[in-house]
PDB file of N, CA and C in Angstrom:
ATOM      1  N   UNK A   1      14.348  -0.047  13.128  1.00  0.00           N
ATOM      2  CA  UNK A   1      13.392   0.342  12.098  1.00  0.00           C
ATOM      3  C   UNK A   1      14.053   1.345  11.166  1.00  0.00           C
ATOM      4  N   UNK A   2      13.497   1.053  10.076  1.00  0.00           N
ATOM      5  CA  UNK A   2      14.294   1.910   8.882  1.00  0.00           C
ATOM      6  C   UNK A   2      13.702   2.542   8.256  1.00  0.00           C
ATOM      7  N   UNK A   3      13.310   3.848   8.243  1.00  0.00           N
ATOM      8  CA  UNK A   3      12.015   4.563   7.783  1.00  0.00           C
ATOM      9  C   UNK A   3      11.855   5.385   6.253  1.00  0.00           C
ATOM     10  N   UNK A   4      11.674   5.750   5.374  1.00  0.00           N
ATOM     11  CA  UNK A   4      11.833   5.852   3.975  1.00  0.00           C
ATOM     12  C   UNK A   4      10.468   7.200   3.716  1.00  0.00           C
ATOM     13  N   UNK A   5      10.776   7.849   3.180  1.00  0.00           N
ATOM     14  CA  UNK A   5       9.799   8.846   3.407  1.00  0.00           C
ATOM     15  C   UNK A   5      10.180   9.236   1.624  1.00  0.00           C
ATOM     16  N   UNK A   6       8.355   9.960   1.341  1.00  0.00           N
ATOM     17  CA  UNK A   6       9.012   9.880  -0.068  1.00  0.00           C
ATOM     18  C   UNK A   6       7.523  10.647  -0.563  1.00  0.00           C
ATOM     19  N   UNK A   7       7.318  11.250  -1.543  1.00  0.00           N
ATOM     20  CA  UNK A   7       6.106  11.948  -2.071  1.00  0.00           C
ATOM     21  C   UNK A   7       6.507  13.396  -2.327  1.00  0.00           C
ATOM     22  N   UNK A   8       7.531  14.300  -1.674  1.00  0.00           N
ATOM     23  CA  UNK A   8       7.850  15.217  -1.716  1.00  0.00           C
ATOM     24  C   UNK A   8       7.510  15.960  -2.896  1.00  0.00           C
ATOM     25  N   UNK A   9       7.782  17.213  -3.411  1.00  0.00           N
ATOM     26  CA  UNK A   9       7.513  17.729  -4.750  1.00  0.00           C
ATOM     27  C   UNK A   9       7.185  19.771  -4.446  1.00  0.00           C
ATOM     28  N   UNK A  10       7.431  20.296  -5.346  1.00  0.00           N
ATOM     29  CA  UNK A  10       6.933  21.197  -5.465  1.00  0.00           C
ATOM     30  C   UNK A  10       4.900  21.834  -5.871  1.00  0.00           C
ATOM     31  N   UNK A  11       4.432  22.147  -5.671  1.00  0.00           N
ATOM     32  CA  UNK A  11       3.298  22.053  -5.584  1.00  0.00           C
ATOM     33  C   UNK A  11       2.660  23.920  -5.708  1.00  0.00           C
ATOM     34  N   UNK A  12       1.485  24.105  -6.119  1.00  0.00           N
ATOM     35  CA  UNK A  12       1.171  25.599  -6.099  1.00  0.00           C
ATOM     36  C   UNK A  12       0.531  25.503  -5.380  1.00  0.00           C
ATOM     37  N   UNK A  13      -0.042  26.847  -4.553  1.00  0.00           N
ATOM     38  CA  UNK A  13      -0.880  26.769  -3.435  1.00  0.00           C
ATOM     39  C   UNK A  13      -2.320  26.670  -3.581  1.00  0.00           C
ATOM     40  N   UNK A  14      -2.607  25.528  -2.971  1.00  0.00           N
ATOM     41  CA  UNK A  14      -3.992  25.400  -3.141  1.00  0.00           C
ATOM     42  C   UNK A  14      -3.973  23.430  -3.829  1.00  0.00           C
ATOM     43  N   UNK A  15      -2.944  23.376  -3.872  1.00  0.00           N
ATOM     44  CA  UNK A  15      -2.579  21.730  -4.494  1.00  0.00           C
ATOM     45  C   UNK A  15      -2.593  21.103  -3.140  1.00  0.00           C
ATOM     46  N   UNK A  16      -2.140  19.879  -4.021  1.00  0.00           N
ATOM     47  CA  UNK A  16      -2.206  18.534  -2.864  1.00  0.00           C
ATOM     48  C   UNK A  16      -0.918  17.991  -3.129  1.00  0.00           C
ATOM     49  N   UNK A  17      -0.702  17.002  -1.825  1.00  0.00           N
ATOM     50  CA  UNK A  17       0.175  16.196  -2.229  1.00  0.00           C
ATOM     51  C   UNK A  17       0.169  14.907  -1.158  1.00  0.00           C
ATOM     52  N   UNK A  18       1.115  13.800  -1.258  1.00  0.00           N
ATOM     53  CA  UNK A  18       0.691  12.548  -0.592  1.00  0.00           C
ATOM     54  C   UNK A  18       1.983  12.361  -0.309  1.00  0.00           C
ATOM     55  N   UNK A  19       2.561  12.558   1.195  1.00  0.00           N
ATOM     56  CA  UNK A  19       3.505  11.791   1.492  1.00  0.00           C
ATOM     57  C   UNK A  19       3.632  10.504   1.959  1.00  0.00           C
ATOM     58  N   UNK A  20       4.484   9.541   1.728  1.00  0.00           N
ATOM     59  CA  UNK A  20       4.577   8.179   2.088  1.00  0.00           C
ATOM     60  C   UNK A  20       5.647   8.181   3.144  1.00  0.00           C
ATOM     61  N   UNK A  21       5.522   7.166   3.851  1.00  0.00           N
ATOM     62  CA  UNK A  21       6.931   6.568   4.825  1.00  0.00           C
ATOM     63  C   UNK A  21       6.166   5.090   4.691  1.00  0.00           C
ATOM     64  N   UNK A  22       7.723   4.767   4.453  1.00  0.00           N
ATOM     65  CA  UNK A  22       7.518   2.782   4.152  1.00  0.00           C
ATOM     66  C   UNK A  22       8.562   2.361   4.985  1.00  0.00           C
ATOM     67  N   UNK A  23       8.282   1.388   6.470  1.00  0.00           N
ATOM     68  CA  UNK A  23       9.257   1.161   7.311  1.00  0.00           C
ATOM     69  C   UNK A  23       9.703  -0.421   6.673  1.00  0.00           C
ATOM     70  N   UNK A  24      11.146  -0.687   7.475  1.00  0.00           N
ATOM     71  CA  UNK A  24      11.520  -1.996   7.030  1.00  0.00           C
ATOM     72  C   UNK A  24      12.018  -2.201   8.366  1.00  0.00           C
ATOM     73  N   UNK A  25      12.354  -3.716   8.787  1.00  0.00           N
ATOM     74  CA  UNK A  25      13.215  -4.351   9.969  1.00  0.00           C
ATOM     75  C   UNK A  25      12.613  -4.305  11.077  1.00  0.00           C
ATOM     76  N   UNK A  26      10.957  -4.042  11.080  1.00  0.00           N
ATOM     77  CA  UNK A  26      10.142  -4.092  12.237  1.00  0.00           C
ATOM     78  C   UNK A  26       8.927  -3.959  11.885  1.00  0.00           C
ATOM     79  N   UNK A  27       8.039  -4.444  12.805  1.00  0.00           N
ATOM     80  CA  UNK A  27       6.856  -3.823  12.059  1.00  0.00           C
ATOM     81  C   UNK A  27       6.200  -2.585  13.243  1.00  0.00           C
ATOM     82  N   UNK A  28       5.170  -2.137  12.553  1.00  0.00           N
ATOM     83  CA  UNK A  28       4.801  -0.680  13.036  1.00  0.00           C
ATOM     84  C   UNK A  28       3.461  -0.287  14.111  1.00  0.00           C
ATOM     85  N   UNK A  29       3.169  -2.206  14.258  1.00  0.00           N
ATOM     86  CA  UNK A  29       1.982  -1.755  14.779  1.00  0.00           C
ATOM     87  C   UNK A  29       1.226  -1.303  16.171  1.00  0.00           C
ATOM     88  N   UNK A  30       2.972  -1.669  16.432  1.00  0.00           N
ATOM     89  CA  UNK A  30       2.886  -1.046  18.193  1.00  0.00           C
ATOM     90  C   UNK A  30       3.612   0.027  18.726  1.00  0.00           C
ATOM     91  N   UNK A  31       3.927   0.908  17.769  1.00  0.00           N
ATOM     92  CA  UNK A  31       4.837   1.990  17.351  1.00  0.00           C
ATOM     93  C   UNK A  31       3.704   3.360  16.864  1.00  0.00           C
ATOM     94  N   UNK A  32       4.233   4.568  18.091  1.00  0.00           N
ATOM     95  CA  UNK A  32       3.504   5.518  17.563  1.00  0.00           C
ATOM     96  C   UNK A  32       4.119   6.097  16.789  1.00  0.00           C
ATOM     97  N   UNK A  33       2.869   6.494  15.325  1.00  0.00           N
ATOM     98  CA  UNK A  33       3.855   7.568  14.120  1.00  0.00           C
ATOM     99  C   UNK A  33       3.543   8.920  14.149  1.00  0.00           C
ATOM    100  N   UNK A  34       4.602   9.306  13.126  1.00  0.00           N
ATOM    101  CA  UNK A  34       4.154  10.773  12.748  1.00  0.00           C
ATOM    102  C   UNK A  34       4.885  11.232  11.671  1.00  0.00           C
ATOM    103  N   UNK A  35       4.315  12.946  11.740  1.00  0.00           N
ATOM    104  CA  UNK A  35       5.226  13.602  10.475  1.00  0.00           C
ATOM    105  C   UNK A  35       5.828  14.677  11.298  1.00  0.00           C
ATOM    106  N   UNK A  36       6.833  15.354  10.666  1.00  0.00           N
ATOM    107  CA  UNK A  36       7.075  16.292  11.256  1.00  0.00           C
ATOM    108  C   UNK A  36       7.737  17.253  10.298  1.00  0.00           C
ATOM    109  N   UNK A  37       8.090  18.577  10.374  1.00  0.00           N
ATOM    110  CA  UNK A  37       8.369  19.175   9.459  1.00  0.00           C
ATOM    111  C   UNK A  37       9.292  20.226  10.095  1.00  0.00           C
ATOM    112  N   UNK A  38      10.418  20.830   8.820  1.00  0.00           N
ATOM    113  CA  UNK A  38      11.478  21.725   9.483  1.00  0.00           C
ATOM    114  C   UNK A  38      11.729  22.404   8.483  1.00  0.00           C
ATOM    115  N   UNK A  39      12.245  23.799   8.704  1.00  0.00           N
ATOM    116  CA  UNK A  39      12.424  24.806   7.644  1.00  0.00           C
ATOM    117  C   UNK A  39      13.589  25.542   8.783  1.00  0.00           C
ATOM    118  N   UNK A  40      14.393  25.933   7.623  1.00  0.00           N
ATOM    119  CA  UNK A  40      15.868  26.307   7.691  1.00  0.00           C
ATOM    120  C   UNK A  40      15.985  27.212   9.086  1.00  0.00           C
ATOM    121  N   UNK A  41      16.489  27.243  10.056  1.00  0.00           N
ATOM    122  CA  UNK A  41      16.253  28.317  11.112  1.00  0.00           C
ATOM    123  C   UNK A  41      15.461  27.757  12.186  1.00  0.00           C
ATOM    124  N   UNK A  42      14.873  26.973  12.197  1.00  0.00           N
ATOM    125  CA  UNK A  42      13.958  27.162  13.077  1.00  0.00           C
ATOM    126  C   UNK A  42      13.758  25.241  13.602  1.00  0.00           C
ATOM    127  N   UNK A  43      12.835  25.265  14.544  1.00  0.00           N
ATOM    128  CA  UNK A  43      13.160  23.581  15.139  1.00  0.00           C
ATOM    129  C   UNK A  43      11.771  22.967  14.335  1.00  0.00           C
ATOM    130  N   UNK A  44      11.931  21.691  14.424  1.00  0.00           N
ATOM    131  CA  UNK A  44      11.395  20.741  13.895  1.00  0.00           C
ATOM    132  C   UNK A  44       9.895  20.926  14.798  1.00  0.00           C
ATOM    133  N   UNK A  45       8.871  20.628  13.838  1.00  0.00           N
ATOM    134  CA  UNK A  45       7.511  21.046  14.807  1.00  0.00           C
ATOM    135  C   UNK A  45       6.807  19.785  14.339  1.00  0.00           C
ATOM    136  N   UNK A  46       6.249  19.332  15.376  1.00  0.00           N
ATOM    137  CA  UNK A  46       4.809  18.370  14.702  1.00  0.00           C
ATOM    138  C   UNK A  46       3.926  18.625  14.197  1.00  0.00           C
ATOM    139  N   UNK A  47       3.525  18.162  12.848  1.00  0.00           N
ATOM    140  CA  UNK A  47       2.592  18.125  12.084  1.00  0.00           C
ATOM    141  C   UNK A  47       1.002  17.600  12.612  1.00  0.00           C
ATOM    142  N   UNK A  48       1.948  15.937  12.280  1.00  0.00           N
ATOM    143  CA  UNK A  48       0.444  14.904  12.883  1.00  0.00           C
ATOM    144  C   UNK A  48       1.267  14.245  13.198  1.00  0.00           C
ATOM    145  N   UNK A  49      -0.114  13.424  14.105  1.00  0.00           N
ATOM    146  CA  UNK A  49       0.458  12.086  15.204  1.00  0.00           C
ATOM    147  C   UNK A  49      -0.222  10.907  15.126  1.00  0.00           C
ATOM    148  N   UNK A  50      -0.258   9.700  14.699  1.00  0.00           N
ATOM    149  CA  UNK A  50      -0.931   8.677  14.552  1.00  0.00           C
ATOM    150  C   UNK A  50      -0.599   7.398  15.621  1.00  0.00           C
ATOM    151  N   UNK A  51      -1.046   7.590  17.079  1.00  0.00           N
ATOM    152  CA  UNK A  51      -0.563   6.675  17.656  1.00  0.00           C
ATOM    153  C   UNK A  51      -1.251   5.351  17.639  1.00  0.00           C
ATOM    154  N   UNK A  52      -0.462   4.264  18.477  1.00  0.00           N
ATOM    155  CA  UNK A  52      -0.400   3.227  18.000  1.00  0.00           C
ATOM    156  C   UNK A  52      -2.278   2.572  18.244  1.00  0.00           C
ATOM    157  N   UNK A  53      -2.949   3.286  19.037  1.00  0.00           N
ATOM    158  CA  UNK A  53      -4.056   2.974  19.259  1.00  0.00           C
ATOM    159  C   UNK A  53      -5.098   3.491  18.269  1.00  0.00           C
ATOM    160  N   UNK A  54      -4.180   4.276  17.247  1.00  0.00           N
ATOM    161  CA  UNK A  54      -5.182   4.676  16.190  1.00  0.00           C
ATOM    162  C   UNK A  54      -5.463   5.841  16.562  1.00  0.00           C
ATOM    163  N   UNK A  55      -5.527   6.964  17.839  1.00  0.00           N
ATOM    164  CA  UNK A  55      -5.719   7.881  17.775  1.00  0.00           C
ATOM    165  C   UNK A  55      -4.997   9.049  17.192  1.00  0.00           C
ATOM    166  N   UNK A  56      -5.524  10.034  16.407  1.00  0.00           N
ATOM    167  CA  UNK A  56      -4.942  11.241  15.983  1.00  0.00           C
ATOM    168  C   UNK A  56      -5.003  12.296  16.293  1.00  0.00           C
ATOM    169  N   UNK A  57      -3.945  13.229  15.865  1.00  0.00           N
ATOM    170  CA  UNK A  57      -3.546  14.438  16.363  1.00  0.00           C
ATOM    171  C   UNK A  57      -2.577  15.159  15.526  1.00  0.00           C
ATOM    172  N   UNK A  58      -3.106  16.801  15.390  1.00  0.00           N
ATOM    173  CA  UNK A  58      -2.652  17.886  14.145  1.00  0.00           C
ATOM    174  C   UNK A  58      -2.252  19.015  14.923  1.00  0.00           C
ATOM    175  N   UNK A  59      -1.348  19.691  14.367  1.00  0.00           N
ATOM    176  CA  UNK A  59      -1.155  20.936  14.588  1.00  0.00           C
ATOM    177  C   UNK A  59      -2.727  21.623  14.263  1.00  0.00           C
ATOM    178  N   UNK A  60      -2.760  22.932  15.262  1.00  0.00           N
ATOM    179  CA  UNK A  60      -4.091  23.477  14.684  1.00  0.00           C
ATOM    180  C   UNK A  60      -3.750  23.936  13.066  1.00  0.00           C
ATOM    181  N   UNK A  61      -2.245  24.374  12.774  1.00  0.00           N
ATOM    182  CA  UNK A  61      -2.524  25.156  10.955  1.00  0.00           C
ATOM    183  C   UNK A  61      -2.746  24.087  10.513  1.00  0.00           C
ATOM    184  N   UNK A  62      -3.162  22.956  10.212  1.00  0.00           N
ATOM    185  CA  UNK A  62      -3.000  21.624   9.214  1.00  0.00           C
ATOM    186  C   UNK A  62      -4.383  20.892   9.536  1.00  0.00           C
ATOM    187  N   UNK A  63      -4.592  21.298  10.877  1.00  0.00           N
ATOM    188  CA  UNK A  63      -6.030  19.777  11.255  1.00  0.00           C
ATOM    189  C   UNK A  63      -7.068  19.951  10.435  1.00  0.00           C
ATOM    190  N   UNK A  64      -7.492  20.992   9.467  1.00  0.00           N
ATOM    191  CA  UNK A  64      -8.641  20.970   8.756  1.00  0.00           C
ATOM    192  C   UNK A  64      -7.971  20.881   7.258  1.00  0.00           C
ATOM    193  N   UNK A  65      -6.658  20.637   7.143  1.00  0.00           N
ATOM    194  CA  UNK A  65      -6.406  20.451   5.629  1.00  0.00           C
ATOM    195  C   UNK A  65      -5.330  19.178   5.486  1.00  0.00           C
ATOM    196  N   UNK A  66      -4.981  18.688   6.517  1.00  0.00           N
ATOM    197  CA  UNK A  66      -4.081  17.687   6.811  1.00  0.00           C
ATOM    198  C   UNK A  66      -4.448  16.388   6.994  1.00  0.00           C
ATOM    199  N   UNK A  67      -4.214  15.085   6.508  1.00  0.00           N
ATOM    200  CA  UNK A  67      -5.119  13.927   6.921  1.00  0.00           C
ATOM    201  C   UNK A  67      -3.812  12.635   7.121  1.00  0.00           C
ATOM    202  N   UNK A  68      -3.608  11.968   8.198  1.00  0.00           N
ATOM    203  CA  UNK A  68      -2.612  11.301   8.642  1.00  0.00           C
ATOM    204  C   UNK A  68      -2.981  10.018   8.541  1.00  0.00           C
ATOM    205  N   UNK A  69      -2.555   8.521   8.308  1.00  0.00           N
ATOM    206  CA  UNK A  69      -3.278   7.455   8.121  1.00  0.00           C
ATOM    207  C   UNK A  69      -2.436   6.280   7.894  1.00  0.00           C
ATOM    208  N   UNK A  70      -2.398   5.201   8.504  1.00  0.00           N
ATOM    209  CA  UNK A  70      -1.254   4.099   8.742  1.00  0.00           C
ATOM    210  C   UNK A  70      -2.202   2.740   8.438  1.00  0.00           C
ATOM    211  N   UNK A  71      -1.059   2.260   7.734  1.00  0.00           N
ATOM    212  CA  UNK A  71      -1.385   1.412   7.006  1.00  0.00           C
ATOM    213  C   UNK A  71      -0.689   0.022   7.688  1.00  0.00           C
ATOM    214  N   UNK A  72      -1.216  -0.673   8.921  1.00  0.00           N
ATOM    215  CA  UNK A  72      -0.099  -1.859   9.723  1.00  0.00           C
ATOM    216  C   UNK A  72       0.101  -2.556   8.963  1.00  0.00           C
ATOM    217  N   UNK A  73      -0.705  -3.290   7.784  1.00  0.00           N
ATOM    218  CA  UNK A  73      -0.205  -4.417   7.225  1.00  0.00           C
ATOM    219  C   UNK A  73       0.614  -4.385   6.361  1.00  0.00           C
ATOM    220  N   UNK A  74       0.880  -2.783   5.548  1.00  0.00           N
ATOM    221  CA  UNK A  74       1.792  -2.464   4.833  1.00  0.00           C
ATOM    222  C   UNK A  74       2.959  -1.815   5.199  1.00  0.00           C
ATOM    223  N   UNK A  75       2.378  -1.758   6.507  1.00  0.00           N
ATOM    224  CA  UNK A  75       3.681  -0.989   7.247  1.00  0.00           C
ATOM    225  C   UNK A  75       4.133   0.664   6.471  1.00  0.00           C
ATOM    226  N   UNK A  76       3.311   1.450   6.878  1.00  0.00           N
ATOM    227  CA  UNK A  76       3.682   2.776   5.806  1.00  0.00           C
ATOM    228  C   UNK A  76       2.252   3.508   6.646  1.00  0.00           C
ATOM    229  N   UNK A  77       3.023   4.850   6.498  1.00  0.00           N
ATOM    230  CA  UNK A  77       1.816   5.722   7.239  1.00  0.00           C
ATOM    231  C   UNK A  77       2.296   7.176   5.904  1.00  0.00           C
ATOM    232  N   UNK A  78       0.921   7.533   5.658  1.00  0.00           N
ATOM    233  CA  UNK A  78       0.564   8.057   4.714  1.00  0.00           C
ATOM    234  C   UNK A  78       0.594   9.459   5.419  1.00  0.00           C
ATOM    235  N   UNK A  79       1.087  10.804   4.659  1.00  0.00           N
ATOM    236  CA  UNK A  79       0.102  12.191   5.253  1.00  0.00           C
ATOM    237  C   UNK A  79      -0.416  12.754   3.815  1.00  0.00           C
ATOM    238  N   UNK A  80      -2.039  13.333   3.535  1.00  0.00           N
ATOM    239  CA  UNK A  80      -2.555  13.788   2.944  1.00  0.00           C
ATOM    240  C   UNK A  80      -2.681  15.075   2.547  1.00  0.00           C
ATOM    241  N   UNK A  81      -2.039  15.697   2.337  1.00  0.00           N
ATOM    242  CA  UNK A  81      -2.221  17.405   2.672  1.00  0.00           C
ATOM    243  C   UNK A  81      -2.583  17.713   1.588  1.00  0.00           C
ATOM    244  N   UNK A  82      -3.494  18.932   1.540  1.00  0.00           N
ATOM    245  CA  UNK A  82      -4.664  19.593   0.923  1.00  0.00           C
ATOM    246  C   UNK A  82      -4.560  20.890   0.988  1.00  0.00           C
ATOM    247  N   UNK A  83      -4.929  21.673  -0.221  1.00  0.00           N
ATOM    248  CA  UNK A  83      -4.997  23.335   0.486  1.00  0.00           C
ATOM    249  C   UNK A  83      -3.898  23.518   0.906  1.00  0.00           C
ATOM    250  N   UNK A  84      -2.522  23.298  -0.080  1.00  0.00           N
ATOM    251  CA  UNK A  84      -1.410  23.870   0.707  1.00  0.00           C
ATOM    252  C   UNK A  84      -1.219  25.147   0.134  1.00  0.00           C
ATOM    253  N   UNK A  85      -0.366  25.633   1.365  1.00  0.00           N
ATOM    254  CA  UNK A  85      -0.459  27.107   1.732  1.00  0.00           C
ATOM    255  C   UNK A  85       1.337  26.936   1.579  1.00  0.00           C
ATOM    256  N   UNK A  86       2.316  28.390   1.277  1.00  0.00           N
ATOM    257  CA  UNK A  86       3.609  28.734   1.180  1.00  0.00           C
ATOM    258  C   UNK A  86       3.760  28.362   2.130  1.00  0.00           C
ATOM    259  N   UNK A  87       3.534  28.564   3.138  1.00  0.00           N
ATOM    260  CA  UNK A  87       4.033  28.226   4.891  1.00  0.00           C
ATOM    261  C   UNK A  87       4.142  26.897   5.396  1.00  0.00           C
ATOM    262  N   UNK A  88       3.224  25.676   4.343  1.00  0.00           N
ATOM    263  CA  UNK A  88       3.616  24.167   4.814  1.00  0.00           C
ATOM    264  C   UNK A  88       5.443  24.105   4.275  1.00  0.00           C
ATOM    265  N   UNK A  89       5.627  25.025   3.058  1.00  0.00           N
ATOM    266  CA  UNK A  89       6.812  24.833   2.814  1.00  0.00           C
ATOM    267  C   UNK A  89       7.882  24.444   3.639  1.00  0.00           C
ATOM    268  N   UNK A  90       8.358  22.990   3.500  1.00  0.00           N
ATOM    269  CA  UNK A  90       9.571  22.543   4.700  1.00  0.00           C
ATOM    270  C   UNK A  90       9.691  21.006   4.414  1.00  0.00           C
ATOM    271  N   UNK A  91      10.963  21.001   5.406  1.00  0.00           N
ATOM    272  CA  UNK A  91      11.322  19.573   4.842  1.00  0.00           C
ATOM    273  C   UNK A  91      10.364  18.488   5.912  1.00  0.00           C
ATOM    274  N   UNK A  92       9.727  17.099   5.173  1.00  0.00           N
ATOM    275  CA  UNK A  92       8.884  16.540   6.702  1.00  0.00           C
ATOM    276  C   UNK A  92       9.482  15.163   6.537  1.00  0.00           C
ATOM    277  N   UNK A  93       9.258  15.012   7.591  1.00  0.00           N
ATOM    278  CA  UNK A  93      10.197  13.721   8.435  1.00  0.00           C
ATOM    279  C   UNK A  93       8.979  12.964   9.235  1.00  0.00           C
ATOM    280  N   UNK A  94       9.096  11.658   8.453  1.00  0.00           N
ATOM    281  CA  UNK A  94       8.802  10.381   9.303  1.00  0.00           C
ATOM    282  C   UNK A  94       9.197   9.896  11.058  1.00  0.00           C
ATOM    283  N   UNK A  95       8.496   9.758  11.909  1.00  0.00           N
ATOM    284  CA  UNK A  95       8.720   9.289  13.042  1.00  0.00           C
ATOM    285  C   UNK A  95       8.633   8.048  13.420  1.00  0.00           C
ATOM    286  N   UNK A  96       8.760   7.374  14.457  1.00  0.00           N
ATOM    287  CA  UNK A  96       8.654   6.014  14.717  1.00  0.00           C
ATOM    288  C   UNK A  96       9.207   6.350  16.155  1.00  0.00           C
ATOM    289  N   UNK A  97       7.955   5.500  17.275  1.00  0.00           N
ATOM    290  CA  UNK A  97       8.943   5.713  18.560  1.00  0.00           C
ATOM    291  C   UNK A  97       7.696   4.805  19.174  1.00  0.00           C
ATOM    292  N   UNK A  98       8.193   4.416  20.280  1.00  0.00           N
ATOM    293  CA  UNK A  98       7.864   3.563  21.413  1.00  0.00           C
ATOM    294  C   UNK A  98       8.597   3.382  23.004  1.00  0.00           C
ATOM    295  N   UNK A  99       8.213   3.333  23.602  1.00  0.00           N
ATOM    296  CA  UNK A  99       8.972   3.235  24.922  1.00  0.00           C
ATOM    297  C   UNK A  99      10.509   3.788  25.081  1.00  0.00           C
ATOM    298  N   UNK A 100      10.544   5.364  24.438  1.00  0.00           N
ATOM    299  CA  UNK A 100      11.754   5.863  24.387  1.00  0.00           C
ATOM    300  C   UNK A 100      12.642   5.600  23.588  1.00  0.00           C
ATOM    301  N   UNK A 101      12.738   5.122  21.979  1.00  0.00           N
ATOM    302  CA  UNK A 101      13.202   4.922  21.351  1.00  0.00           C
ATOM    303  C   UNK A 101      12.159   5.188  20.369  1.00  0.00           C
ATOM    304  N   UNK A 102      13.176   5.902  19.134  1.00  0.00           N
ATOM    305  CA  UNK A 102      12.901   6.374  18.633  1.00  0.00           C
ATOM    306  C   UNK A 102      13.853   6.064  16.753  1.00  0.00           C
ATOM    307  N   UNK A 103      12.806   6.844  15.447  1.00  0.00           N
ATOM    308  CA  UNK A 103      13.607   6.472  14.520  1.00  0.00           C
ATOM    309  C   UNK A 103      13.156   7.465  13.750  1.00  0.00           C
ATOM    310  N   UNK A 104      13.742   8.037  12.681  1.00  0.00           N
ATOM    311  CA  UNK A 104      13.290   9.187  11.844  1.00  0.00           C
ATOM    312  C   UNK A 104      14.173   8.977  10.655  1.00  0.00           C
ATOM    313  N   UNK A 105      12.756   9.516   9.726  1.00  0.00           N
ATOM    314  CA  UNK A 105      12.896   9.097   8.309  1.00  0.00           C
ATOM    315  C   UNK A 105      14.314  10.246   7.780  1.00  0.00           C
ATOM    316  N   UNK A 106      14.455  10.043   6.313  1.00  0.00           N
ATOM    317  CA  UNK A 106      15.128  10.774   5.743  1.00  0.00           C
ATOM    318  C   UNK A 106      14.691  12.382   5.425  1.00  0.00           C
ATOM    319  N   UNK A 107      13.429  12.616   5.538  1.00  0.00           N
ATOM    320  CA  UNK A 107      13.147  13.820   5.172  1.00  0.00           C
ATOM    321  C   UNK A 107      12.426  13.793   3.542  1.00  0.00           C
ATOM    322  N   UNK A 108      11.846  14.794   3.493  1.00  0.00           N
ATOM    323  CA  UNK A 108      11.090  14.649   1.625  1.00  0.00           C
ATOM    324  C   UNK A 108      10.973  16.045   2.300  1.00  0.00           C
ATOM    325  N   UNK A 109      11.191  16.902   1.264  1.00  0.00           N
ATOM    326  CA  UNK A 109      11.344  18.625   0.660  1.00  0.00           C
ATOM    327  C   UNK A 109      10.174  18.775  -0.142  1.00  0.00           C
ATOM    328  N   UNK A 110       8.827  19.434   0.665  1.00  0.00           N
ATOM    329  CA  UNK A 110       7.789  20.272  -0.185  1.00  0.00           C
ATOM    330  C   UNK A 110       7.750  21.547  -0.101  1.00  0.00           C
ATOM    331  N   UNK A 111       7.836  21.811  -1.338  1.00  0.00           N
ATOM    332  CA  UNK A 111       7.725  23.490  -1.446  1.00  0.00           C
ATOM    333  C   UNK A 111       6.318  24.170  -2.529  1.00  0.00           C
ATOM    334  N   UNK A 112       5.793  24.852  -2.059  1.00  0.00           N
ATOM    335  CA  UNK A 112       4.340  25.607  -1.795  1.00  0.00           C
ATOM    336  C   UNK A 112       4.774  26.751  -2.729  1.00  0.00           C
ATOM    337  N   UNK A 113       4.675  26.959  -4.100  1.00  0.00           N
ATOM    338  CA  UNK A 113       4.819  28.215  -4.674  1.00  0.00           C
ATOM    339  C   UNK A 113       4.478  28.298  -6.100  1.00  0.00           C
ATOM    340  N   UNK A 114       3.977  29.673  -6.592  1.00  0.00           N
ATOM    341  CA  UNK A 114       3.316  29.564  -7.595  1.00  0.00           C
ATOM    342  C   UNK A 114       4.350  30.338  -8.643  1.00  0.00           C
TER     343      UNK A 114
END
């Protein structure tokens, strides 16, 4: 699976923005997703989780401004974020994994500042 991540942008706080991941060479629908996000120093943390049964799952800073959402027939899982705050500032990364294998996007750079 080949994962493509893309929406990134600078943004002021209190904006929105829409990240995309568009997979190719598999499809996604038995594959749990996610986002994940990393800032310089520090380890990669989960955002959201969209597994393959449709259930979801947020970090508590994001679950009331964060909205995660997969699209099987288009193969692409969407994150919605709302009310961003300086601190979403970081790079977020597409996931893809199933039975111990695993695939991660390129990364998209949002930065939160006025």
């Amino acid at each position: 699976v080949q994962l493509q991540a893309s929406g990134g942008g600078l943004v002021q706080p209190g904006g929105s923005l829409r990240l995309s991941c568009a997979a190719s060479g598999s499809n996604l629908s038995n594959k749990h997703m996610g986002w994940y996000r990393q800032v310089p120093g520090k380890q990669r943390e989960m955002v959201a989780i969209a597994e393959s049964s449709g259930h979801t799952k947020y970090d508590y800073s994001v679950e009331d401004r964060f909205t995660i959402a997969r699209d099987n027939r288009k193969n692409t899982v969407t994150l919605q974020m709302n009310g961003l705050k300086p601190e979403d500032t970081a790079v977020y990364y597409c996931r893809a994994w199933r039975y111990g294998l695993e695939n991660w996007g390129q990364g998209t750079l949002v930065t939160v500042s006025s």
